[in-house]
Protein backbone atom coordinates (compact mmCIF):
# COMPACT_ATOMS: atom_id res chain seq x y z
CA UNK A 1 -12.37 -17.13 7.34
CA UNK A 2 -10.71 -20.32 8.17
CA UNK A 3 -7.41 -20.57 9.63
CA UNK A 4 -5.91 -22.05 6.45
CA UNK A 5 -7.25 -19.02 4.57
CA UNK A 6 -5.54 -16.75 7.45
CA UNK A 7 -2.29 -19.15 6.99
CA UNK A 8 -2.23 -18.24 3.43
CA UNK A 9 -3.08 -14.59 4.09
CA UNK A 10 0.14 -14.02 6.36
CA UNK A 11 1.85 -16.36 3.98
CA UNK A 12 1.45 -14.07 0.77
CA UNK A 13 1.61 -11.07 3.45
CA UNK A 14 5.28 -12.59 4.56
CA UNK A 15 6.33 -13.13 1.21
CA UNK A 16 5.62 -9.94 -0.18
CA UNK A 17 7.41 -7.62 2.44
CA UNK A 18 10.45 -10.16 1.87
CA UNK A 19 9.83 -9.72 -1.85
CA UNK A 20 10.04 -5.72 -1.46
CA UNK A 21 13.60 -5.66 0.71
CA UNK A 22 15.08 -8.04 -1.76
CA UNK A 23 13.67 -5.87 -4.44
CA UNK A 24 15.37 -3.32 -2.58
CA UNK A 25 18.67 -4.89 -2.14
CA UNK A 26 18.89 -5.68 -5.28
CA UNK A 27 17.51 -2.48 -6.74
CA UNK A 28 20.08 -0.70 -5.09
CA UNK A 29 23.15 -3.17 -6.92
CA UNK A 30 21.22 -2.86 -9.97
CA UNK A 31 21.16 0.67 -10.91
CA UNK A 32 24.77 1.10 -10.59
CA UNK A 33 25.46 -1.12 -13.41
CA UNK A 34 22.72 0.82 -15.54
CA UNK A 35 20.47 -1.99 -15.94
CA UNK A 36 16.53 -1.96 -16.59
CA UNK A 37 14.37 -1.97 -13.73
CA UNK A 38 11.28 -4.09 -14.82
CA UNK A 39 11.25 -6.84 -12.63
CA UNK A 40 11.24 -4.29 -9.84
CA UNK A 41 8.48 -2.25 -11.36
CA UNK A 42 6.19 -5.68 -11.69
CA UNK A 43 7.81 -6.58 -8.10
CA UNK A 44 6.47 -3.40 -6.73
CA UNK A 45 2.93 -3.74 -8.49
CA UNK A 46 2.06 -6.70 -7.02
CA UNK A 47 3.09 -5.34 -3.70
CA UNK A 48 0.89 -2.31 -3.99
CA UNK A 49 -2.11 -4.89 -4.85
CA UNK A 50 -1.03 -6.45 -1.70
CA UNK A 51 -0.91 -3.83 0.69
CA UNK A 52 -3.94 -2.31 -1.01
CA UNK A 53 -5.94 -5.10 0.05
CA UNK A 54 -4.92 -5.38 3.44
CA UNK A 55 -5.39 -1.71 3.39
CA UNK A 56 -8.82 -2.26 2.10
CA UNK A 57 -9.40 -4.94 4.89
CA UNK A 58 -8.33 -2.19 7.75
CA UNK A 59 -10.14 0.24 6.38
CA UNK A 60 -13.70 -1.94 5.57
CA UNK A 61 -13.88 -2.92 9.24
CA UNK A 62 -17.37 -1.84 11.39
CA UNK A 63 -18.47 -2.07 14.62
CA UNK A 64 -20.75 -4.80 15.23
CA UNK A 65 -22.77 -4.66 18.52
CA UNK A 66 -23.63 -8.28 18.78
CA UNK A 67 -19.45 -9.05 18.53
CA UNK A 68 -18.64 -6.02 20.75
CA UNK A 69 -15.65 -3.61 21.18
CA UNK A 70 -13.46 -6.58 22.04
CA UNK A 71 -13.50 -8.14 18.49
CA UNK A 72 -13.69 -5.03 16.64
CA UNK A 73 -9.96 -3.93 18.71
CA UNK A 74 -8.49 -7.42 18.11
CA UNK A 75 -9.97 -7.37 14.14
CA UNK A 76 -8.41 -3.78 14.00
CA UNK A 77 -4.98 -4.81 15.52
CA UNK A 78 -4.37 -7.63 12.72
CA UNK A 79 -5.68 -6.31 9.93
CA UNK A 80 -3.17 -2.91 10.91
CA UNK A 81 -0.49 -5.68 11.48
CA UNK A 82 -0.98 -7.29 7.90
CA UNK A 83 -1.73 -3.91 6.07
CA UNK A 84 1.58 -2.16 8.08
CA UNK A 85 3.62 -5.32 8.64
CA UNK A 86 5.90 -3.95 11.27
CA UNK A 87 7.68 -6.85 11.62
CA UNK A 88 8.99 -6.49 8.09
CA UNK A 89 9.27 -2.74 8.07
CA UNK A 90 11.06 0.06 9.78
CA UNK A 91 9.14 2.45 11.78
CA UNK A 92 9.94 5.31 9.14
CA UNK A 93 8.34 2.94 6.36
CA UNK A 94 5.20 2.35 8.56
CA UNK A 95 4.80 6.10 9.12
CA UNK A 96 5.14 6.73 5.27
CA UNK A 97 2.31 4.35 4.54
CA UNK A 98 0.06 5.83 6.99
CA UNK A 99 1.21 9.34 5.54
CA UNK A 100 0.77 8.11 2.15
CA UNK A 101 -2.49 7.12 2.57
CA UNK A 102 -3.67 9.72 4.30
CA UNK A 103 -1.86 12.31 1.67
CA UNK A 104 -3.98 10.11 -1.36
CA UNK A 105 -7.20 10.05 0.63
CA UNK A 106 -6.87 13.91 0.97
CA UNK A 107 -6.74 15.06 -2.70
CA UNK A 108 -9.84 15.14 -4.57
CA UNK A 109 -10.96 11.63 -4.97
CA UNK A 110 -9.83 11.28 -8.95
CA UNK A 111 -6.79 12.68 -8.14
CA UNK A 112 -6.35 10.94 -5.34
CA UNK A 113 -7.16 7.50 -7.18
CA UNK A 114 -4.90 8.44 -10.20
CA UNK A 115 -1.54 9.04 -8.07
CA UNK A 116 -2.36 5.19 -6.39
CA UNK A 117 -2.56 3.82 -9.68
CA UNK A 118 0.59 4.88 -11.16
CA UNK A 119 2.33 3.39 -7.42
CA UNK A 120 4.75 6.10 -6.10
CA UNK A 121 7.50 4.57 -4.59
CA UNK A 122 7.35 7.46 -2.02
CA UNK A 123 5.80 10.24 -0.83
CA UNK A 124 8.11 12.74 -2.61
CA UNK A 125 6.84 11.05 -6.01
CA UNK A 126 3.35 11.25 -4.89
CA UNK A 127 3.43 14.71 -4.09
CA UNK A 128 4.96 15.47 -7.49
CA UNK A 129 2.19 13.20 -9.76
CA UNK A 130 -0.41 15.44 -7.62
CA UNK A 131 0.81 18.65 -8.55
CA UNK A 132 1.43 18.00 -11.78
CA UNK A 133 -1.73 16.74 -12.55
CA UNK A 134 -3.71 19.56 -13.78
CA UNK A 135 -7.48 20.56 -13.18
CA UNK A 136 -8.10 19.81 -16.90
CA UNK A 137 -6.47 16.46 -16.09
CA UNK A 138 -8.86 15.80 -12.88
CA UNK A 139 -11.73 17.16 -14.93
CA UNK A 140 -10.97 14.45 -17.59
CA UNK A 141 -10.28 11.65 -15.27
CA UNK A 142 -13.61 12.66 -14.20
CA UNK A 143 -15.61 12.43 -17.32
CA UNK A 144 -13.85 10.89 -19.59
């Protein structure tokens, strides 16, 4: 990776945790006044693709003996910093998306891959598309 491709990594990775707290803001001064929410909802979907690939990133990372324990702690620490972005999140929205993902890793793996898609906006929500999603529902996510 070049450093212009890392530039435009924490560039997009910048721009989308602004993007959420503005969604936020204005999310909050929106649904007062009763009005539709689907420039949040497309907001929030390209945020999920977003921290799903930095997620991905964290998550794809190996130890490499030639590069050592060194590169594989410094690799780890940024890719945790641009899948977590603490310096654009609270500590109680960091902990949530570790909990989250470790909640949707937990269920069975259809199940698990059918609450991501639908992007809970918290772990409350998730919890609730798991348990309503029935065992005929995971068996036809699974065949069908």
């Amino acid at each position: 990776m070049t450093g212009r491709d890392k530039d435009s990594e924490d560039w997009v990775a910048r721009l989308a945790g602004l993007l959420q707290e503005e969604t936020q803001k204005k999310s909050q001064l929106i649904r007062p006044q009763g009005l539709t929410n689907a420039f949040q909802t497309r907001v929030q979907g390209q945020m999920w693709t977003v921290d799903d690939k930095s997620r991905q990133d964290f998550l794809s990372l190996r130890y490499d003996t030639q590069k050592g324990a060194r590169e594989l702690g410094q690799r780890l620490d940024s890719a945790a910093k641009h899948w977590l972005r603490p310096d654009l999140r609270t500590a109680a929205q960091v902990e949530q998306c570790v909990a989250m993902d470790k909640f949707l890793s937990l269920l069975p793996k259809e199940a698990g891959a059918w609450v991501q898609k639908q992007q809970p906006r918290d772990m409350e929500e998730a919890i609730s598309m798991a348990e309503h999603l029935s065992i005929s529902a995971w068996r036809f996510l699974t065949w069908g």
